[in-house]
C-alpha atoms as a PDB file:
ATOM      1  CA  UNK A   1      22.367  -1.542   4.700  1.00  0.00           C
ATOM      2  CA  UNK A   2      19.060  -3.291   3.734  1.00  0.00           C
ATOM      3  CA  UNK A   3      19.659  -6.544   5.646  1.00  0.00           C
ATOM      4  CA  UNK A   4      20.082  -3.966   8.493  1.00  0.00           C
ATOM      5  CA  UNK A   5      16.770  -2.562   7.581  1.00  0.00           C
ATOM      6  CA  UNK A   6      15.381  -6.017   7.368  1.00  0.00           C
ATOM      7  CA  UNK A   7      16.347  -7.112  10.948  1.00  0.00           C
ATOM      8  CA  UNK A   8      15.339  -3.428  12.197  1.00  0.00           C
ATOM      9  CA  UNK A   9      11.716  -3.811  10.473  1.00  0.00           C
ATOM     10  CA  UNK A  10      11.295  -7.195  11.562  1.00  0.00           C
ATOM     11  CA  UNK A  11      12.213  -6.748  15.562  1.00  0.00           C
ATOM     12  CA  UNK A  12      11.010  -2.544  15.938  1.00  0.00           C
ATOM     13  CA  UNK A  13       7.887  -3.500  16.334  1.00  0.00           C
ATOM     14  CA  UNK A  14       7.669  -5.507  19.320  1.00  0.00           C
ATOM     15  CA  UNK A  15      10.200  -3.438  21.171  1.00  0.00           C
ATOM     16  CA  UNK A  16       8.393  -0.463  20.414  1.00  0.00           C
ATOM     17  CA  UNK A  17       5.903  -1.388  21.803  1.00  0.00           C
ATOM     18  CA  UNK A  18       7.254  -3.075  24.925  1.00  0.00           C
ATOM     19  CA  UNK A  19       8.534   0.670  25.031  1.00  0.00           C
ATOM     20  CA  UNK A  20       5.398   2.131  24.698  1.00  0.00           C
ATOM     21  CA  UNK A  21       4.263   0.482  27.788  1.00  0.00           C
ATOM     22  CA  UNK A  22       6.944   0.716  29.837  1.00  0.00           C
ATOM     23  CA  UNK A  23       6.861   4.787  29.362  1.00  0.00           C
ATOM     24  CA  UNK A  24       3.598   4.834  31.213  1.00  0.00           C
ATOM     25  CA  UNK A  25       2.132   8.674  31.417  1.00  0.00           C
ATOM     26  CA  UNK A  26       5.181   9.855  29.361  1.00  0.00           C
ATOM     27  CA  UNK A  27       4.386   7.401  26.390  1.00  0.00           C
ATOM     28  CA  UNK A  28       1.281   9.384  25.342  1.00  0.00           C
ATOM     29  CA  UNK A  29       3.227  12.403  23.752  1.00  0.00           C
ATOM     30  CA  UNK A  30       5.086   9.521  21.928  1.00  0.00           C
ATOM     31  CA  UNK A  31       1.648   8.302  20.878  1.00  0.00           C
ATOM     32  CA  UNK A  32       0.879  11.602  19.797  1.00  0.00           C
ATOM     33  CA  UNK A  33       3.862  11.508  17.067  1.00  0.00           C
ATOM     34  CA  UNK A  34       2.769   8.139  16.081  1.00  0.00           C
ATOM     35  CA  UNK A  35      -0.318   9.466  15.099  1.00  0.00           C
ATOM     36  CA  UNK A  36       1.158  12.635  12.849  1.00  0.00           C
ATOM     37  CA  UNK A  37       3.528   9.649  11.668  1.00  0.00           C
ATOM     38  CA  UNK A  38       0.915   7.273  10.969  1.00  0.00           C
ATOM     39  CA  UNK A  39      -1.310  10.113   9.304  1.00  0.00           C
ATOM     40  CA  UNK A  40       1.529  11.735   6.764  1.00  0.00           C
ATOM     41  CA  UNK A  41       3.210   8.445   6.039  1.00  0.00           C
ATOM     42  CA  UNK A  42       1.829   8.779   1.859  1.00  0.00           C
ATOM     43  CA  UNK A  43       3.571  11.816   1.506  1.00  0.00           C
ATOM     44  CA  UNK A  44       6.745  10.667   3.230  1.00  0.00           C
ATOM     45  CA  UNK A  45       6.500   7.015   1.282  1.00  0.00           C
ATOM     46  CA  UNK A  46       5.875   7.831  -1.770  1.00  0.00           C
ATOM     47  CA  UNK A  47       6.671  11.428  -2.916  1.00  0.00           C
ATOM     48  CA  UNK A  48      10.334  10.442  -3.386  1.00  0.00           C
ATOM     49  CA  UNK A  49       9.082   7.522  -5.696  1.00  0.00           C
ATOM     50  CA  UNK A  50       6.888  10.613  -7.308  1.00  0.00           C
ATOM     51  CA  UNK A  51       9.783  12.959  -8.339  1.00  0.00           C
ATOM     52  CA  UNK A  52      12.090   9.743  -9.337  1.00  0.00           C
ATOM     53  CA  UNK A  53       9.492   9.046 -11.955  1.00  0.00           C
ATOM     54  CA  UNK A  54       9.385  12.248 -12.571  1.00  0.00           C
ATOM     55  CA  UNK A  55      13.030  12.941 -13.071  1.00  0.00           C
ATOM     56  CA  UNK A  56      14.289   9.882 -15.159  1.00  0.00           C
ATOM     57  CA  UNK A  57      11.059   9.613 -17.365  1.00  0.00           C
ATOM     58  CA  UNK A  58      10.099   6.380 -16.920  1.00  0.00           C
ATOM     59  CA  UNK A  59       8.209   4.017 -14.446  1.00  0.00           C
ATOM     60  CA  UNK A  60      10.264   0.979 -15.561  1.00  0.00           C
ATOM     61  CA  UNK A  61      10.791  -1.093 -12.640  1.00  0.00           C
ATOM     62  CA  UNK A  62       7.864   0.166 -10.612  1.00  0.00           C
ATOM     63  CA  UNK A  63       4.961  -1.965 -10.300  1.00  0.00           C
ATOM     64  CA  UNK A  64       1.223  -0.429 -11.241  1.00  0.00           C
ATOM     65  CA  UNK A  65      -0.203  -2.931  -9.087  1.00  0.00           C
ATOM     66  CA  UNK A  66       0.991  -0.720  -6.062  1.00  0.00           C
ATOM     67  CA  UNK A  67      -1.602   2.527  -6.772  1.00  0.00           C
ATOM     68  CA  UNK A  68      -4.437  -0.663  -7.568  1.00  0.00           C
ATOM     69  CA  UNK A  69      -3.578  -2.019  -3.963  1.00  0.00           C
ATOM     70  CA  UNK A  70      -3.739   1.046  -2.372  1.00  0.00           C
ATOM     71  CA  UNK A  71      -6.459   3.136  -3.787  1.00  0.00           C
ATOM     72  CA  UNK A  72      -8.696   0.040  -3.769  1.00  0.00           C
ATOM     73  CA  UNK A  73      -7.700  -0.987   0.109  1.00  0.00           C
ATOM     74  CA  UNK A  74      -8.234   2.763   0.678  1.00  0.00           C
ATOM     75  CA  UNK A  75     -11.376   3.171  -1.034  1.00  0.00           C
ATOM     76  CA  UNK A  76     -12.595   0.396   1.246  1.00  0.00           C
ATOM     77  CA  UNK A  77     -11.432   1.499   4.181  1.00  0.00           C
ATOM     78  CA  UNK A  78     -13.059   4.951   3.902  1.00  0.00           C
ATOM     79  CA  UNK A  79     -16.479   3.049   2.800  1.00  0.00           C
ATOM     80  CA  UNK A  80     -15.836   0.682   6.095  1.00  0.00           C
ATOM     81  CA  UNK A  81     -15.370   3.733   8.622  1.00  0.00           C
ATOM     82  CA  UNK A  82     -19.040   4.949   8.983  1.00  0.00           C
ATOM     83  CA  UNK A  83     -20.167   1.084  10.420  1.00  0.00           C
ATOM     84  CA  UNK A  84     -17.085   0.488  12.239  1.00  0.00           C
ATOM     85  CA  UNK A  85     -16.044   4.388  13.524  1.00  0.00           C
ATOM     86  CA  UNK A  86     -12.237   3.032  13.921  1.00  0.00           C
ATOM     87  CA  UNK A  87      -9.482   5.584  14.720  1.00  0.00           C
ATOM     88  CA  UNK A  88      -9.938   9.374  12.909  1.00  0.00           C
ATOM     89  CA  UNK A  89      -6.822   9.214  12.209  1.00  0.00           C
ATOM     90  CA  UNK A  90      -6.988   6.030   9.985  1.00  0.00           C
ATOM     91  CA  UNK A  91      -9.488   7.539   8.118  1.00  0.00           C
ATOM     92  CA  UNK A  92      -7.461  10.658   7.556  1.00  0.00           C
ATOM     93  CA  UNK A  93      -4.775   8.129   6.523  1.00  0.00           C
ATOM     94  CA  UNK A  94      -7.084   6.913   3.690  1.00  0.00           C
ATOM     95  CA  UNK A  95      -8.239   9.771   2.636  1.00  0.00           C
ATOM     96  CA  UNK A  96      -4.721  10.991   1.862  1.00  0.00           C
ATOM     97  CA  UNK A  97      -3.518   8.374   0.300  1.00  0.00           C
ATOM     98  CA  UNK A  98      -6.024   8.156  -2.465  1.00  0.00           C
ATOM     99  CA  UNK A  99      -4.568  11.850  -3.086  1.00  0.00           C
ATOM    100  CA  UNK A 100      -0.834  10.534  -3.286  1.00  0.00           C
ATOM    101  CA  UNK A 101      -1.889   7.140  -5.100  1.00  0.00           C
ATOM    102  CA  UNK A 102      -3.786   9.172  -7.705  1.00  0.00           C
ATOM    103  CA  UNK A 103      -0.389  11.209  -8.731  1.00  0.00           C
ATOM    104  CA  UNK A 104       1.944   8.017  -8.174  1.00  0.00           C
ATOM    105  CA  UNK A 105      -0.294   6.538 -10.671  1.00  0.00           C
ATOM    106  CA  UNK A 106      -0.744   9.567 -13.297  1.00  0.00           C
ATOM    107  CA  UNK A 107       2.661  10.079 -13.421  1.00  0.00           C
ATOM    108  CA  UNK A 108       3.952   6.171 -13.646  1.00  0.00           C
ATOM    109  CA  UNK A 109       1.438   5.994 -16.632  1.00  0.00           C
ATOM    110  CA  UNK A 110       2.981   9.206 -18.218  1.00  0.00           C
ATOM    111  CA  UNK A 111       5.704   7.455 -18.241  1.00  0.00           C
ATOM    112  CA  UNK A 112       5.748   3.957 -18.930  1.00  0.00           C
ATOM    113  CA  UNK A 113       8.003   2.300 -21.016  1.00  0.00           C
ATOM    114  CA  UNK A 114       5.837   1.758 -24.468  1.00  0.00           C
ATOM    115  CA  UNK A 115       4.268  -1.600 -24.545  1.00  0.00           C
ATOM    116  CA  UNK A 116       1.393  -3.262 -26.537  1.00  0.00           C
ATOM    117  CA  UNK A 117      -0.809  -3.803 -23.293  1.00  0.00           C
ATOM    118  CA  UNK A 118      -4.243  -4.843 -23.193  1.00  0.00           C
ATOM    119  CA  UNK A 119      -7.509  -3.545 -24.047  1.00  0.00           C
ATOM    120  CA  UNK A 120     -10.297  -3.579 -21.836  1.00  0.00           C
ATOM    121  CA  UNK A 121     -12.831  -6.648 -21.569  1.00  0.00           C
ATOM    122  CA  UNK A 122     -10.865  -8.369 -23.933  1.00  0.00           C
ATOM    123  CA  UNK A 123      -9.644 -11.590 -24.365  1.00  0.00           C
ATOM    124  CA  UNK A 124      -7.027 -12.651 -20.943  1.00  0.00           C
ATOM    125  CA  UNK A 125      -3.701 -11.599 -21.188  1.00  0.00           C
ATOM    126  CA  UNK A 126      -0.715 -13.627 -20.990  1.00  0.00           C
ATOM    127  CA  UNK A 127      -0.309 -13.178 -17.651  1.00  0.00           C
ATOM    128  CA  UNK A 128      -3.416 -14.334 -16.589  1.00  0.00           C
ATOM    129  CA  UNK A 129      -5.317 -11.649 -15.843  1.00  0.00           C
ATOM    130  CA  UNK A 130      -9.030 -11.649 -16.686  1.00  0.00           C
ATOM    131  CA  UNK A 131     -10.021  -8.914 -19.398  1.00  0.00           C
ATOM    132  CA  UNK A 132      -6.331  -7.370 -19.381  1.00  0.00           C
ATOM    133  CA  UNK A 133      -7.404  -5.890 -16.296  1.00  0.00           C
ATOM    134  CA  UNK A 134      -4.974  -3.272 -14.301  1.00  0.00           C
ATOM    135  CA  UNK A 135      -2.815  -3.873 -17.853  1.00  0.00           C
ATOM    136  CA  UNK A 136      -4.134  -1.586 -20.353  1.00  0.00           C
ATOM    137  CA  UNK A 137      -2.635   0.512 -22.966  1.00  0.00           C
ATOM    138  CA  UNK A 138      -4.748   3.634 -22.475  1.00  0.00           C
ATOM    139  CA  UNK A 139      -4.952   5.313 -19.083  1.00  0.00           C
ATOM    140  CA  UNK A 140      -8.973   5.910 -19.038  1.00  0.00           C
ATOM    141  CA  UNK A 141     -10.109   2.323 -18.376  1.00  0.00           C
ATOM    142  CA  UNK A 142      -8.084   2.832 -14.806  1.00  0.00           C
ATOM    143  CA  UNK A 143      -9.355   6.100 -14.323  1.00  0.00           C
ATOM    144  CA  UNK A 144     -12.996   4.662 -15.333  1.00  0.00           C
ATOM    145  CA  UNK A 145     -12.300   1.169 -12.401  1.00  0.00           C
ATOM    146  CA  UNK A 146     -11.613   3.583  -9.367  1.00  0.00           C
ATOM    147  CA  UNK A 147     -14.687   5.780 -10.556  1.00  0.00           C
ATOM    148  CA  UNK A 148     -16.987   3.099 -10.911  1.00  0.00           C
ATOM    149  CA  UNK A 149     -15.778   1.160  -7.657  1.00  0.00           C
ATOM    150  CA  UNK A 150     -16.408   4.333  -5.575  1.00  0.00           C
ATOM    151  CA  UNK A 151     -19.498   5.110  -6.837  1.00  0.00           C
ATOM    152  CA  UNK A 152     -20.694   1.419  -6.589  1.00  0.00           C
ATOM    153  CA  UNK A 153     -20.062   1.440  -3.056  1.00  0.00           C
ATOM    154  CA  UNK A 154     -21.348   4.787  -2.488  1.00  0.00           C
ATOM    155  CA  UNK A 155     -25.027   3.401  -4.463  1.00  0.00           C
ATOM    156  CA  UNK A 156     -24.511  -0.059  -1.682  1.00  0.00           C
ATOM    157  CA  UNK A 157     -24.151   1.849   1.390  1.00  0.00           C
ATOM    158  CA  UNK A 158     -26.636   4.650   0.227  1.00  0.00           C
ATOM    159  CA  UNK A 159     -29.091   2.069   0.264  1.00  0.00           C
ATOM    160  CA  UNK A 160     -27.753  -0.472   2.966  1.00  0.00           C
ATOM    161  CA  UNK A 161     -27.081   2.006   5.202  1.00  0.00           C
ATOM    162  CA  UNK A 162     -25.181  -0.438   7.131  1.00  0.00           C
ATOM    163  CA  UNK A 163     -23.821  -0.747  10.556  1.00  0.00           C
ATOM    164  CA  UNK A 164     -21.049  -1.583  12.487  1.00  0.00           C
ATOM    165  CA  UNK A 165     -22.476  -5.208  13.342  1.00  0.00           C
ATOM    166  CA  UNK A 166     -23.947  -5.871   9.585  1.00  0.00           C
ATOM    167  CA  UNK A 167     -21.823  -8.557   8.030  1.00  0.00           C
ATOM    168  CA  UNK A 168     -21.786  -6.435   5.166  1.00  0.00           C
ATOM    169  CA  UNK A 169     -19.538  -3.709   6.723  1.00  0.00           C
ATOM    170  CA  UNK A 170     -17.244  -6.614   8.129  1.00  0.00           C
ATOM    171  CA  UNK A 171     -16.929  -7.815   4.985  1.00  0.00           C
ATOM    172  CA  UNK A 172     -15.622  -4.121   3.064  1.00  0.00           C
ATOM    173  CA  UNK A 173     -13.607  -3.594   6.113  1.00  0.00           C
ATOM    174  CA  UNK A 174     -11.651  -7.187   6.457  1.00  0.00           C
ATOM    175  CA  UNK A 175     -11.693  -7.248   2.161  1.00  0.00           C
ATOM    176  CA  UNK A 176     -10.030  -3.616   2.200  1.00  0.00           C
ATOM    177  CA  UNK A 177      -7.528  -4.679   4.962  1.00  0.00           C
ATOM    178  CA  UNK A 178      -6.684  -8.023   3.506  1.00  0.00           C
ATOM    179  CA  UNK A 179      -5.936  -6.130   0.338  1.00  0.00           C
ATOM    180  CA  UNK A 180      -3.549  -3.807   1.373  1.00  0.00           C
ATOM    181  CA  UNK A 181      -1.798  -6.460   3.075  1.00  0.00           C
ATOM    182  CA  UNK A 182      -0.774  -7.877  -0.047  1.00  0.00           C
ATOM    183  CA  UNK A 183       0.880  -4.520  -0.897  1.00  0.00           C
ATOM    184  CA  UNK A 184       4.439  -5.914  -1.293  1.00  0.00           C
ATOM    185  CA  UNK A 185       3.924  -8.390  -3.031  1.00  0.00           C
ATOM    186  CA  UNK A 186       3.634  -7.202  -6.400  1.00  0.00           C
ATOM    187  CA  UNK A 187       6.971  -5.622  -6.043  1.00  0.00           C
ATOM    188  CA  UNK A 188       8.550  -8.779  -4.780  1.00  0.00           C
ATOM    189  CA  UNK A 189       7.078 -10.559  -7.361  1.00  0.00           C
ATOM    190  CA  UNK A 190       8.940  -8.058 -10.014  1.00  0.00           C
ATOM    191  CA  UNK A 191      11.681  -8.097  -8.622  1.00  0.00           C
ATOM    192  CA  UNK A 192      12.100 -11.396  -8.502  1.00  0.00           C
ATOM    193  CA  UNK A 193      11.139 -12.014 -11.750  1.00  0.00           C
ATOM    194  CA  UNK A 194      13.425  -9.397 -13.023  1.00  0.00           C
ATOM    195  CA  UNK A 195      16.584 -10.736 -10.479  1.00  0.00           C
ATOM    196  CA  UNK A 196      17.033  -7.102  -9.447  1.00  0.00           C
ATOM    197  CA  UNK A 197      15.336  -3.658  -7.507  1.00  0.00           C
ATOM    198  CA  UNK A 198      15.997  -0.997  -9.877  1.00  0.00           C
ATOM    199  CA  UNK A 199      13.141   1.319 -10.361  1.00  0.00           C
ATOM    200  CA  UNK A 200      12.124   0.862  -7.102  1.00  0.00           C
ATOM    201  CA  UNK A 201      13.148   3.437  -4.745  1.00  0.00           C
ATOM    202  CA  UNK A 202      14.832   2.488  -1.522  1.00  0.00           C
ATOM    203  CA  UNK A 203      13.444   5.209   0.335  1.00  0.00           C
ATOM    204  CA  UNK A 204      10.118   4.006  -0.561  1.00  0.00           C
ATOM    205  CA  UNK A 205      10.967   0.505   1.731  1.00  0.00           C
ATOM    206  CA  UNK A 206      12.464   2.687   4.112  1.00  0.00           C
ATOM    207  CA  UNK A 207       9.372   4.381   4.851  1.00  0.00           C
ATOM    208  CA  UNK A 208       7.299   1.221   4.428  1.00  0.00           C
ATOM    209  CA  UNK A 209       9.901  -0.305   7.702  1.00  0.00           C
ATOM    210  CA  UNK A 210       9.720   2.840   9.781  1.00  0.00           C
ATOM    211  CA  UNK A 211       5.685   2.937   8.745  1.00  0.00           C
ATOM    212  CA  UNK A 212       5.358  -0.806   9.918  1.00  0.00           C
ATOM    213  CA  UNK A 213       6.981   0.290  13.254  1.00  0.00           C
ATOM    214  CA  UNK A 214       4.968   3.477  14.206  1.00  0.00           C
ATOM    215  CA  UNK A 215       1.670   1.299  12.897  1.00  0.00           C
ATOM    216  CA  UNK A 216       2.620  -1.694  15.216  1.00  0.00           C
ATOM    217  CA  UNK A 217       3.435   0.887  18.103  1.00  0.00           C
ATOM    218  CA  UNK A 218       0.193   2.758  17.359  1.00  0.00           C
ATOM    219  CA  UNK A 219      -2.026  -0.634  16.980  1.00  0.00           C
ATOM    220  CA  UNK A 220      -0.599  -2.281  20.431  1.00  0.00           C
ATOM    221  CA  UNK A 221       0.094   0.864  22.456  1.00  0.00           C
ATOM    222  CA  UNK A 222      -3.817   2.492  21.838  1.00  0.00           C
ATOM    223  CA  UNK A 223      -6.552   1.503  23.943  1.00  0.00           C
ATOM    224  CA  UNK A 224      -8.077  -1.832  23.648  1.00  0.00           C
ATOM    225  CA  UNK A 225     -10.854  -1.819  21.230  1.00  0.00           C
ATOM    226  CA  UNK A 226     -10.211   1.711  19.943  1.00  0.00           C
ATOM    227  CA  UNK A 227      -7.914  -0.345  16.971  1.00  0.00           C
ATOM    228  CA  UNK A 228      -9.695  -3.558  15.529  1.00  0.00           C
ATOM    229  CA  UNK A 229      -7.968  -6.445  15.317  1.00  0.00           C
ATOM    230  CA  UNK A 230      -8.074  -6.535  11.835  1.00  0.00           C
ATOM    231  CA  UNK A 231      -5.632  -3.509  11.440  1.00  0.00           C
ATOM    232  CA  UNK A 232      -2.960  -5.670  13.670  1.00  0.00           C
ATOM    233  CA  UNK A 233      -3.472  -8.537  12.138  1.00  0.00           C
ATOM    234  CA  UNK A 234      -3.064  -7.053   8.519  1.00  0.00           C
ATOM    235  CA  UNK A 235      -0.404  -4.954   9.042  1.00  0.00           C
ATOM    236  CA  UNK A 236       1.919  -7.743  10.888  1.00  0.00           C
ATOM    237  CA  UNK A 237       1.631  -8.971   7.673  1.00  0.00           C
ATOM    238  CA  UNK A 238       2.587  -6.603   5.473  1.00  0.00           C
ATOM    239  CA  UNK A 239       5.308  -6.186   8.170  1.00  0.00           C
ATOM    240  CA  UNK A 240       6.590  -9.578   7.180  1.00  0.00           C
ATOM    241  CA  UNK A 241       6.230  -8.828   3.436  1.00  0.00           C
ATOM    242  CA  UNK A 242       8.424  -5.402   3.957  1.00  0.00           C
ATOM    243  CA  UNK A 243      11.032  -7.215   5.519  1.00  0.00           C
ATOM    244  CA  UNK A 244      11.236  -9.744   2.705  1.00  0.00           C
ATOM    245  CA  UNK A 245      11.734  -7.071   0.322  1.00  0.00           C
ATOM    246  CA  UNK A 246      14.576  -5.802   2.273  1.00  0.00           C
ATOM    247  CA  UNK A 247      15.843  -9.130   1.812  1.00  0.00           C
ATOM    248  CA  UNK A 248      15.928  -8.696  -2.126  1.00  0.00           C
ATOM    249  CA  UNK A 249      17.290  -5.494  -1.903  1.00  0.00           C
ATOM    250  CA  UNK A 250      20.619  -6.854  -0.234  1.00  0.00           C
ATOM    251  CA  UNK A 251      20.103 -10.404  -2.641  1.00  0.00           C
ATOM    252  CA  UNK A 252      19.936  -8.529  -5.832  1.00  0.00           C
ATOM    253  CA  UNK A 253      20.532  -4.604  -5.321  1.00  0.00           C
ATOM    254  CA  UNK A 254      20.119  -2.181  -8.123  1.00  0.00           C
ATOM    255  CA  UNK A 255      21.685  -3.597 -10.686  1.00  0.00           C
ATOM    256  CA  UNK A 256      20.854  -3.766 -14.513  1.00  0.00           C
ATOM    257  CA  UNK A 257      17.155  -5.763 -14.329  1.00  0.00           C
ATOM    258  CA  UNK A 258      15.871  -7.542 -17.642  1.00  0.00           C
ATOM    259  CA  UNK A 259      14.048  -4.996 -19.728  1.00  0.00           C
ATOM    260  CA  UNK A 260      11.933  -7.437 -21.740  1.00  0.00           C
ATOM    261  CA  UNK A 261      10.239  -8.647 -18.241  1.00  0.00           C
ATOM    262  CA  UNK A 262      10.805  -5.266 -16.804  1.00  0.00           C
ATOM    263  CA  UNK A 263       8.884  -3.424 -19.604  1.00  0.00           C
ATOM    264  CA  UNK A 264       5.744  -5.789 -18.605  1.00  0.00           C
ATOM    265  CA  UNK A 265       5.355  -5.426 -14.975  1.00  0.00           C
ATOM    266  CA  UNK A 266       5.556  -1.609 -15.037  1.00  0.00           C
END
């Protein structure tokens, strides 16, 4: 099943968009779809991950670092829109996402498995991470990051009020993409550390492979220059990283992962 969904992931991409094209007039309705696709994929790829948290009481297995990725990258992206004007339908995207990211990572705090973790702006954990960060044992510090990143850039572009040429607005837009790029890998990571996928929902890759197909379709079938090239060129990426994790799945499965590590990345 997941090796299937590897291959699929991997190869839907270019052939839906070689499909795209060779539709013509008739493609546009299926452009259309991609777009209601493309704008309610965080409520199809992660509410299932929601109510499995929910259900079983804990987050063990799931890693934290996914809300950080995406409310960060989305953050960004929303701050990036006003210089660049990309695709309305992007920015919906973001703006949705923070919603969905903000409950994934309320209820994955509610219930983490009990660990020591890290106060803030305190010495470096043992993992390596300056000040503890995105590992603390109280949920305000994470609360208190997104609040003060948001509010930074708001201050920056309040008083930059930059454009879609200023290397400033590149910069958000490229540093936002690049980041949610590396969404997979923080899950990979775990998993591999852990020599198994439990706790992390298969639908949630599902959704990630059928997301990485309607965004590819979307990104090559629009208009030239109404997508920027950063968008394609991030998401084949994360493209590449899905389809690796689809790879673990059929490695390791969901069988019984180490707790000790476990407890730690969640």
């Amino acid at each position: 099943m997941a090796i299937i969904s590897t291959l699929i992931g991997a190869l839907a991409p270019i052939l839906y968009v070689d499909t795209l094209k060779s539709l013509g007039p008739d493609g546009l309705q299926l452009r259309w779809s991609n777009v209601h696709s493309l704008i309610l994929s965080p409520f199809t790829s992660y509410t299932d991950q929601i109510l499995s948290i929910h259900r079983t009481r804990t987050s063990a297995g799931f890693s934290l670092d996914i809300p950080l990725i995406m409310l960060t990258a989305s953050i960004l992206k929303i701050f990036y829109w006003p210089g660049a004007r990309y695709d309305v339908s992007l920015l919906v995207q973001a703006f949705l996402m923070i919603g969905v990211q903000v409950t994934l990572l309320k209820v994955a705090l509610d219930n983490r498995p009990p660990w020591r973790g890290e106060r803030p702006f305190t010495e470096t954990s043992g993992e390596g991470r300056p000040f503890g960060f995105w590992r603390w044992n109280a949920q305000r510090p994470y609360w208190e990051y997104l609040l003060f990143l948001a509010f930074g850039l708001l201050v920056i572009h309040t008083l930059l009020q930059p454009d879609g040429s200023s290397l400033y607005n590149r910069f958000i837009g490229y540093l936002g993409l690049t980041i949610e790029a590396t969404l997979p890998l923080p899950q990979i990571q775990a998993n591999y550390r852990a020599q198994s996928c439990k706790g992390f929902r298969i639908s949630v890759l599902g959704n990630w492979l059928f997301g990485d197909m309607m965004k590819m379709g979307y990104f090559f079938g629009s208009e030239p220059g109404r997508v920027p090239w950063a968008f394609k060129m991030c998401g084949m990426f994360q493209a590449c990283c899905d389809a690796c994790l689809g790879l673990q799945y059929w490695m390791y499965g969901n069988g019984e992962e180490n707790s000790e590590v476990d407890s730690r990345l969640s």
